[in-house]
C-alpha atoms as a PDB file:
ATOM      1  CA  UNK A   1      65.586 109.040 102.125  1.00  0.00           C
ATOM      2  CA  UNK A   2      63.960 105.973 102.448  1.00  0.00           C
ATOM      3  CA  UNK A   3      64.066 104.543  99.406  1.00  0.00           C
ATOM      4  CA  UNK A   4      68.026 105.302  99.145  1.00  0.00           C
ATOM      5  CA  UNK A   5      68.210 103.205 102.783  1.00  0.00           C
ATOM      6  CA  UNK A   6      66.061 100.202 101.284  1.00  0.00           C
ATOM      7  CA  UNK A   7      68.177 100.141  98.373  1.00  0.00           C
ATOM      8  CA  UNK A   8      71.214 100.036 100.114  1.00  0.00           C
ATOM      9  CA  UNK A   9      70.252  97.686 102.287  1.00  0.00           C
ATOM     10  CA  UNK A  10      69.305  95.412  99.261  1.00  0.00           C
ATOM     11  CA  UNK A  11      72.861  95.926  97.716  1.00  0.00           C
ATOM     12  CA  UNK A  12      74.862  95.153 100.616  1.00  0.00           C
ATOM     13  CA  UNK A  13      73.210  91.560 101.332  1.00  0.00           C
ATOM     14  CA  UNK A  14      72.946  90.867  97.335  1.00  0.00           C
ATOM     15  CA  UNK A  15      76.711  91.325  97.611  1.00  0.00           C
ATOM     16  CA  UNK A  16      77.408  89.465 100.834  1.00  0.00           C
ATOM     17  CA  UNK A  17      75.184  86.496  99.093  1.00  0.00           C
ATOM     18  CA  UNK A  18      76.959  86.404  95.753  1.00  0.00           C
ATOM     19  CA  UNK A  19      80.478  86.544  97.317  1.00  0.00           C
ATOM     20  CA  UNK A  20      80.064  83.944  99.836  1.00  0.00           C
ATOM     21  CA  UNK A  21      78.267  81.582  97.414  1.00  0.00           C
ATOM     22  CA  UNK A  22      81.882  81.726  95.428  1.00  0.00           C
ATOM     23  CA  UNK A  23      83.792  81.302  98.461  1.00  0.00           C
ATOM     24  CA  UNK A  24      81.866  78.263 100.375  1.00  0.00           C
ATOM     25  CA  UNK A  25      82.096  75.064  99.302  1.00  0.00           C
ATOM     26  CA  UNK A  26      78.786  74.493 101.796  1.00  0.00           C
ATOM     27  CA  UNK A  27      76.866  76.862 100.792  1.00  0.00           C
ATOM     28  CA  UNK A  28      72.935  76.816 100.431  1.00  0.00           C
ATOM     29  CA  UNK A  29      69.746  78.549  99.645  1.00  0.00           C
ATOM     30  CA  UNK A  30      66.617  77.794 102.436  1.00  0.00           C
ATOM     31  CA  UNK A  31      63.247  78.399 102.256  1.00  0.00           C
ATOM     32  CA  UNK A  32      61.248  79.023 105.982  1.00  0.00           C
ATOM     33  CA  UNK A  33      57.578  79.184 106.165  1.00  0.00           C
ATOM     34  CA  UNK A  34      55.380  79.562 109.247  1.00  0.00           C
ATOM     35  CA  UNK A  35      52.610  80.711 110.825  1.00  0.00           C
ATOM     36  CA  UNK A  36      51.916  81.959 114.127  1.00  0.00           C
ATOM     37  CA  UNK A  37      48.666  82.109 116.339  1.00  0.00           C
ATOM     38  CA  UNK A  38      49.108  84.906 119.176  1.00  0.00           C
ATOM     39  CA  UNK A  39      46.529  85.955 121.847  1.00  0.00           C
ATOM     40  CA  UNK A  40      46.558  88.451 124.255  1.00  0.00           C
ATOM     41  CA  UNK A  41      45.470  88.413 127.888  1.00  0.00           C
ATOM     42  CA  UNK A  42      45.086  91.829 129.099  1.00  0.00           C
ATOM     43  CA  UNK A  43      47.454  94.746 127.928  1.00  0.00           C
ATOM     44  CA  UNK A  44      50.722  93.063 129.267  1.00  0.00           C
ATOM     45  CA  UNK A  45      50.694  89.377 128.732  1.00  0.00           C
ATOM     46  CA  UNK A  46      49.945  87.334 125.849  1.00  0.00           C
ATOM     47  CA  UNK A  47      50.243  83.320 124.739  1.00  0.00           C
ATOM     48  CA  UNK A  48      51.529  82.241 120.848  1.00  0.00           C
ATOM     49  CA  UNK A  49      51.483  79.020 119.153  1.00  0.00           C
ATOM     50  CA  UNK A  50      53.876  78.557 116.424  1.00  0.00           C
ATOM     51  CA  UNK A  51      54.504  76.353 113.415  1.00  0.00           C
ATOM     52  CA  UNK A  52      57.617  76.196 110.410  1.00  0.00           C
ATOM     53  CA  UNK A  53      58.611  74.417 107.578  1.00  0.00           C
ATOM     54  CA  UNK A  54      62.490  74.434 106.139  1.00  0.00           C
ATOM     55  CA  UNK A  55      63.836  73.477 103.083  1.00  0.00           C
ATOM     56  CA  UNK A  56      67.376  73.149 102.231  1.00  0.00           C
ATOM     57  CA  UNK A  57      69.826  71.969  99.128  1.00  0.00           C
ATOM     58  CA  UNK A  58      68.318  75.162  97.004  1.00  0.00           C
ATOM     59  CA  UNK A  59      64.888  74.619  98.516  1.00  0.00           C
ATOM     60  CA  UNK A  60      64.667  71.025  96.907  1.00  0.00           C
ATOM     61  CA  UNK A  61      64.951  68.602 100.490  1.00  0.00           C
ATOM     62  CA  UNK A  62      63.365  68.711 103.671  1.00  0.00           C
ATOM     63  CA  UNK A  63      65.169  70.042 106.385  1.00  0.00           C
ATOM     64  CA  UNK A  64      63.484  70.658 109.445  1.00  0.00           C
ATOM     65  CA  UNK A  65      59.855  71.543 110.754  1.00  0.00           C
ATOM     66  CA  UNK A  66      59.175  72.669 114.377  1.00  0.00           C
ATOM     67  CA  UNK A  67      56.473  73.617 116.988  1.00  0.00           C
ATOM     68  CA  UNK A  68      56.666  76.307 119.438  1.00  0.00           C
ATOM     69  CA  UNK A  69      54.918  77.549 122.482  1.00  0.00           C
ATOM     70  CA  UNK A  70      55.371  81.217 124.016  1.00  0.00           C
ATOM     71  CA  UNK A  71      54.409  83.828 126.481  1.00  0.00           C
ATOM     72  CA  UNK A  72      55.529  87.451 126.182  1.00  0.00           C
ATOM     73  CA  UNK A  73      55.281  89.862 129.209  1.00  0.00           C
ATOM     74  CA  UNK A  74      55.899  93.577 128.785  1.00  0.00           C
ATOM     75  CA  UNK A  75      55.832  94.740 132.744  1.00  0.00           C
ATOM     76  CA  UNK A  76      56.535  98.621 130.904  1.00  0.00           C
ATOM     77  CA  UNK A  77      56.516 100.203 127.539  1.00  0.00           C
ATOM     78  CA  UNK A  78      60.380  99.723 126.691  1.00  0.00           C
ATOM     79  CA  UNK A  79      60.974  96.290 127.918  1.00  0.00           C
ATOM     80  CA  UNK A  80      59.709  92.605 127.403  1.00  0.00           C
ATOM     81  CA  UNK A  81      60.455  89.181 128.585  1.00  0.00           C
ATOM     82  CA  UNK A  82      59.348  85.936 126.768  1.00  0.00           C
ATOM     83  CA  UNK A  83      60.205  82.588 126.882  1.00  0.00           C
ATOM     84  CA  UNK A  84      59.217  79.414 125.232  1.00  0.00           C
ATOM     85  CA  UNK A  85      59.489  76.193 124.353  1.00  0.00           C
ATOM     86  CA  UNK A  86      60.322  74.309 120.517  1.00  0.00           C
ATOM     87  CA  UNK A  87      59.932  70.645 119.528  1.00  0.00           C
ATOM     88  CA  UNK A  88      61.899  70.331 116.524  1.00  0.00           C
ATOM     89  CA  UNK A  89      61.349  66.728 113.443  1.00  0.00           C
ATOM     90  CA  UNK A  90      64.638  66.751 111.666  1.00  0.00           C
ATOM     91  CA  UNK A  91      65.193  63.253 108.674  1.00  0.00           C
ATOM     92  CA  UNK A  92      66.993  61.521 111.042  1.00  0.00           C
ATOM     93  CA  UNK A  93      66.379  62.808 114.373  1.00  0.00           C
ATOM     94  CA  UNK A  94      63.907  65.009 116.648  1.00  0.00           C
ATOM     95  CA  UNK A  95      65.214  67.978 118.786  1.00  0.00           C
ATOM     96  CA  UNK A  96      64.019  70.034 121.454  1.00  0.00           C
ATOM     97  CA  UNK A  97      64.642  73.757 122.409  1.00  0.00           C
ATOM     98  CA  UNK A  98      64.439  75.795 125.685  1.00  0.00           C
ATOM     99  CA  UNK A  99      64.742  79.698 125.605  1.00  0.00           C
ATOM    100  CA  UNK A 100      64.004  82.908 127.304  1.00  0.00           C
ATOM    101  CA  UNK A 101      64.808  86.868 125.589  1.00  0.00           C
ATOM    102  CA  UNK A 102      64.844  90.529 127.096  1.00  0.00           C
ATOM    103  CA  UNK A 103      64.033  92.893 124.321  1.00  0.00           C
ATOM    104  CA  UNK A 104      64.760  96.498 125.292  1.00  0.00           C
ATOM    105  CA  UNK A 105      63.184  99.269 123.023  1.00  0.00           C
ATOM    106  CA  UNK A 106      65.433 102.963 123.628  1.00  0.00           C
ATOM    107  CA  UNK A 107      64.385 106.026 124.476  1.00  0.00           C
ATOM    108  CA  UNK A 108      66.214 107.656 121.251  1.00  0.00           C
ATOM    109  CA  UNK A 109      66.336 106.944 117.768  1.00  0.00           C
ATOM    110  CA  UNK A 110      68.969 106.002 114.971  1.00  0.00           C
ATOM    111  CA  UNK A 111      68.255 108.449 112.488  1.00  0.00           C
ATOM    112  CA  UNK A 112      65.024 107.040 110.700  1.00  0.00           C
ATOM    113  CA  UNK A 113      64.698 103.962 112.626  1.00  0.00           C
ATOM    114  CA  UNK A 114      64.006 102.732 116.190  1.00  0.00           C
ATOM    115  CA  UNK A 115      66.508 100.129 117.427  1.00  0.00           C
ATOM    116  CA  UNK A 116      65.525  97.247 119.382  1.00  0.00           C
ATOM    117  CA  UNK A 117      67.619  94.803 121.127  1.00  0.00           C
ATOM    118  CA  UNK A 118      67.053  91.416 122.290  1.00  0.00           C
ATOM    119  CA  UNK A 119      69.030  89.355 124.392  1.00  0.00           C
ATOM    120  CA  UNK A 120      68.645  85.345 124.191  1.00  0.00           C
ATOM    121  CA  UNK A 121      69.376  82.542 126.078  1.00  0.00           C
ATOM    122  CA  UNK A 122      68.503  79.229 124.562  1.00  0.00           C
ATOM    123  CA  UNK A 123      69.525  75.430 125.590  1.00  0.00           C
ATOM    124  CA  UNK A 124      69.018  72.532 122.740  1.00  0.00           C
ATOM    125  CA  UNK A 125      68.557  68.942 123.830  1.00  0.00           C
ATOM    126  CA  UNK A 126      68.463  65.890 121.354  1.00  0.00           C
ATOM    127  CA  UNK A 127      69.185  62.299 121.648  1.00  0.00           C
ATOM    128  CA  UNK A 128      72.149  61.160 122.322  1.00  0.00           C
ATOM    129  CA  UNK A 129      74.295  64.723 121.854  1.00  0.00           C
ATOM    130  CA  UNK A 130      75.351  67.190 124.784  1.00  0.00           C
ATOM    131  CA  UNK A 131      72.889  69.920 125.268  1.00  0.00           C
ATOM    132  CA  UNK A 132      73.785  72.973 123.055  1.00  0.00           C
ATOM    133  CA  UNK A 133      73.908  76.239 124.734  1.00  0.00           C
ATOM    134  CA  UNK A 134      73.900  79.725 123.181  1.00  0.00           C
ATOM    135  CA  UNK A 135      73.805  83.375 124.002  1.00  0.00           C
ATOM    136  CA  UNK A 136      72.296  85.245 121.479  1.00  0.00           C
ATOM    137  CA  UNK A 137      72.504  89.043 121.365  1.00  0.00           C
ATOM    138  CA  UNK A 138      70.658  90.841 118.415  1.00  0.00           C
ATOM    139  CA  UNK A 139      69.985  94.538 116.966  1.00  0.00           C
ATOM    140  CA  UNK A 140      66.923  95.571 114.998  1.00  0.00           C
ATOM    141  CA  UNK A 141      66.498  98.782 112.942  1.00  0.00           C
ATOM    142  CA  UNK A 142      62.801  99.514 112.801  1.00  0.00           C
ATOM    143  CA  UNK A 143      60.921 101.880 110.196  1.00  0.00           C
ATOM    144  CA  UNK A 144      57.294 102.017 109.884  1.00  0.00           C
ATOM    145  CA  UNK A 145      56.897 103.296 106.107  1.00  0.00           C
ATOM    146  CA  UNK A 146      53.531 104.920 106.238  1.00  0.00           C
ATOM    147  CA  UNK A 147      53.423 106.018 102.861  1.00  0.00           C
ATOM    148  CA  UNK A 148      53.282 102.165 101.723  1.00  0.00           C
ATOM    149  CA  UNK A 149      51.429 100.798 105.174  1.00  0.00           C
ATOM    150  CA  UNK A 150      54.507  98.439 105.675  1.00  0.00           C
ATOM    151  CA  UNK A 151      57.396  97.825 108.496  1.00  0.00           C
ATOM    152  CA  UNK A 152      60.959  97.832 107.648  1.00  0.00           C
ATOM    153  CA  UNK A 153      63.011  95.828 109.509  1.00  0.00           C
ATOM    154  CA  UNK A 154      66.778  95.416 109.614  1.00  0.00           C
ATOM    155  CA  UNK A 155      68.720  92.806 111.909  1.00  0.00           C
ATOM    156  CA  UNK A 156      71.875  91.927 113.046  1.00  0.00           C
ATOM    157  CA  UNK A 157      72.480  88.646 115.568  1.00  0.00           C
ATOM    158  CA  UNK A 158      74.987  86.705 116.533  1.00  0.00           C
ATOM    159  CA  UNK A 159      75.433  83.350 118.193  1.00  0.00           C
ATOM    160  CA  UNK A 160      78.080  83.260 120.873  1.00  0.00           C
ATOM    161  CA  UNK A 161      78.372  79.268 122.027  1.00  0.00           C
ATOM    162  CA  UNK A 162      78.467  78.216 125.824  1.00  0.00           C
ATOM    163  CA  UNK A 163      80.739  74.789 125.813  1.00  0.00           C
ATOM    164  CA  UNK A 164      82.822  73.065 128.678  1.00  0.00           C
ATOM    165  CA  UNK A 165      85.793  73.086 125.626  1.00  0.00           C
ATOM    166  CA  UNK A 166      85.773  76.787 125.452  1.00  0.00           C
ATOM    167  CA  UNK A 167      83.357  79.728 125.053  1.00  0.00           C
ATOM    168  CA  UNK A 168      83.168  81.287 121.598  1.00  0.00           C
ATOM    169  CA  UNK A 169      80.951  82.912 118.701  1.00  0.00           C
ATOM    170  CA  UNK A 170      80.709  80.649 115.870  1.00  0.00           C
ATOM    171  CA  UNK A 171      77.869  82.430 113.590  1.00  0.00           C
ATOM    172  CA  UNK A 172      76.519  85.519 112.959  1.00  0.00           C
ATOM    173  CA  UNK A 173      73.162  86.347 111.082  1.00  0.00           C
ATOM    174  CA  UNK A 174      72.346  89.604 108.487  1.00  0.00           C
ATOM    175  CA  UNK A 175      68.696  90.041 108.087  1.00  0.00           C
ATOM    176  CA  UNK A 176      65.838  92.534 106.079  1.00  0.00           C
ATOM    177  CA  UNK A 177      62.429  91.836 106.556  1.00  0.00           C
ATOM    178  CA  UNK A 178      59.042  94.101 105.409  1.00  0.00           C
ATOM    179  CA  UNK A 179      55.955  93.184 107.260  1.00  0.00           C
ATOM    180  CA  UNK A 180      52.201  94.476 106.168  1.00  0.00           C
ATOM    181  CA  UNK A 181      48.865  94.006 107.445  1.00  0.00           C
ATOM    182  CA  UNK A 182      46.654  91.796 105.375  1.00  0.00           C
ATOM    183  CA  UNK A 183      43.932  92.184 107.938  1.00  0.00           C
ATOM    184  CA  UNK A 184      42.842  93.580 110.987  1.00  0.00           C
ATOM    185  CA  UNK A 185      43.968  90.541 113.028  1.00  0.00           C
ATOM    186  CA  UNK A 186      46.677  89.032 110.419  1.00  0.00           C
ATOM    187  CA  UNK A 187      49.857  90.080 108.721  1.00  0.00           C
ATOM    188  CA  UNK A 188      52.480  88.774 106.426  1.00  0.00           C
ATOM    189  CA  UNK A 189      56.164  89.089 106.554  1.00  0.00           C
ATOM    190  CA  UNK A 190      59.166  88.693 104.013  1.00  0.00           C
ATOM    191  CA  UNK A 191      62.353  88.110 105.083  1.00  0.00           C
ATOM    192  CA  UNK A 192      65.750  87.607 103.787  1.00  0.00           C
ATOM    193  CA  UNK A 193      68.347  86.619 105.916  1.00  0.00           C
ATOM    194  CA  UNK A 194      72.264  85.743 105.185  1.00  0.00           C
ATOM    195  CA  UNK A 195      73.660  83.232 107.951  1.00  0.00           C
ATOM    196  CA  UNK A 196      77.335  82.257 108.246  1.00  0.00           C
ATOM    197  CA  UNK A 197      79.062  79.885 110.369  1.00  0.00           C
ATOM    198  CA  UNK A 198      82.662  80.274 112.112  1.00  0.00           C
ATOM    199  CA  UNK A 199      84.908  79.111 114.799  1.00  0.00           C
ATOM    200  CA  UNK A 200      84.569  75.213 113.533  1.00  0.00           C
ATOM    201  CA  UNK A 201      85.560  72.290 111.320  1.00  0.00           C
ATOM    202  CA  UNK A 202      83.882  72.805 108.331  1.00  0.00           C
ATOM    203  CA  UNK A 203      81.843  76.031 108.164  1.00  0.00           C
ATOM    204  CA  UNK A 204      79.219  76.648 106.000  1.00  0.00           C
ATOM    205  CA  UNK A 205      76.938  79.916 104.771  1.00  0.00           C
ATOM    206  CA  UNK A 206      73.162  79.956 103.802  1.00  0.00           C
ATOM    207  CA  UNK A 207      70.694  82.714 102.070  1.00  0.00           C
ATOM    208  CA  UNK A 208      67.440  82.028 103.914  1.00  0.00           C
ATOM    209  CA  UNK A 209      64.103  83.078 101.700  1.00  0.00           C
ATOM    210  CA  UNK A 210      61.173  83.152 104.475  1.00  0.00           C
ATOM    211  CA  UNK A 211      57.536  83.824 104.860  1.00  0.00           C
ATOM    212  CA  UNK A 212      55.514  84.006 108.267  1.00  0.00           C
ATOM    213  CA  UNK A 213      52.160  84.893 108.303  1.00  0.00           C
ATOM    214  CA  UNK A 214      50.805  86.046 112.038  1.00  0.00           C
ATOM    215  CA  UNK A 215      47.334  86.078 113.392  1.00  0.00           C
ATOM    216  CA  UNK A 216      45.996  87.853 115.948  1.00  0.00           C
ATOM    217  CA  UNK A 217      43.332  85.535 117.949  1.00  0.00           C
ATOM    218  CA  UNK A 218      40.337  87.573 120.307  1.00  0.00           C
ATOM    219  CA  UNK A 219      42.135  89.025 123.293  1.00  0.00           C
ATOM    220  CA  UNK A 220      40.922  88.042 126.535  1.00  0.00           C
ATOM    221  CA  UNK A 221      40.282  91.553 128.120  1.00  0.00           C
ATOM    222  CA  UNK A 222      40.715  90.707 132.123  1.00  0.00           C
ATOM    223  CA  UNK A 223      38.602  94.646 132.306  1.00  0.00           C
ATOM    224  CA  UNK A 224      35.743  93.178 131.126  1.00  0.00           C
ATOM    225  CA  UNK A 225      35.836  90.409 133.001  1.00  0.00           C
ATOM    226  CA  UNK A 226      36.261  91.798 136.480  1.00  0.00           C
ATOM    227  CA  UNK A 227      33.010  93.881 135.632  1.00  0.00           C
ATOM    228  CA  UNK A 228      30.639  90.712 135.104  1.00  0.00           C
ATOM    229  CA  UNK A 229      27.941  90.676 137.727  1.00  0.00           C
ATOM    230  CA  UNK A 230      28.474  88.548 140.331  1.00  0.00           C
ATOM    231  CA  UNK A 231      25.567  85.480 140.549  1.00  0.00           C
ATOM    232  CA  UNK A 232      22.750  85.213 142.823  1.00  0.00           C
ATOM    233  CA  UNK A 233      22.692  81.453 144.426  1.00  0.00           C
END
């Protein structure tokens, strides 16, 4: 059962990727690659640090590399609420990004898979352009494939844009992604994701290759630390 759901998973986006490289004239192939330093203080909060590279024009010209600063709070087991901030180096111009999810985990399940959603709200600021605002609702299919030790992962987002000209969604993203531990504290991830854009002058679509690697730094356990003996002076 879960090979026929990875496989049809595979065939859908292979097909969304070969028809809308016929039909866009601006149509591209990325590469993303990252890695992200997360630590934990306590069983509710934790801190990341996080750095990616992009390529563009078939994975052949710099695009865009960024730097990004989190916190994640999970105040109970089905809900979290993070926030962060992103300073962004494009060729010609630098970027900043300010942003804060919800991600709600259900009760019930989807057949094989656990759904997540996740609820954005994200303002970016650059030089000498109006600050860009989006809304940014996305589902997640979970599977944790035991038999292989690795984490299926199946997305839907899309971008709905906040103007003073008009609010509407200009660009939806399709993603699969299969994470796996390659330690105790780190993991890699492999992604594919299929974005297209909508809604504006001269749309464009992109099939995103990407590869994050995540590592786990020493939690700080606040326990522990409540339970050191006090000093004599």
């Amino acid at each position: 059962m879960i090979r026929q759901a990875l496989t049809i998973c595979w065939i859908v986006l292979l097909g969304i990727c070969c028809s809308h490289s016929m039909l866009y004239a601006q149509y591209d192939t990325e590469l993303w690659k990252g890695v992200e330093f997360e630590k934990s203080w306590g069983n509710d909060l934790s801190f990341s640090i996080e750095e990616q590279i992009r390529l563009n024009n078939n994975l052949s010209q710099f695009k865009s590399t960024f730097i990004q600063v989190g916190v994640k709070y999970t105040p109970v087991r089905y809900i979290r609420v993070s926030g962060g901030y992103r300073y962004t180096l494009r060729q010609t111009k630098t970027g900043q990004r300010l942003f804060v999810d919800l991600g709600i985990k259900p009760f019930r399940r989807i057949s094989i898979f656990e759904p997540v959603f996740r609820f954005r709200y994200q303002e970016d600021y650059s030089v000498g352009d109006l600050a860009e605002r989006y809304f940014r609702p996305k589902l997640s299919l979970k599977k944790d494939i035991k038999a292989l030790k690795l984490d299926l992962s199946v997305g839907g987002e899309l971008f709905y844009h906040l103007s003073n000209e008009g609010n509407e969604f200009d660009r939806y993203r399709l993603s699969i992604a299969l994470s796996g531990s390659l330690n105790k504290r780190s993991s890699i991830t492999l992604a594919y994701i299929f974005q297209e854009e909508f809604n504006i002058r001269a749309p464009g679509a992109a099939s995103v290759f990407s590869v994050s690697f995540a590592i786990e730094l020493e939690k700080y356990q606040l326990e522990d630390r409540r339970r050191l003996p006090k000093v004599k002076r």
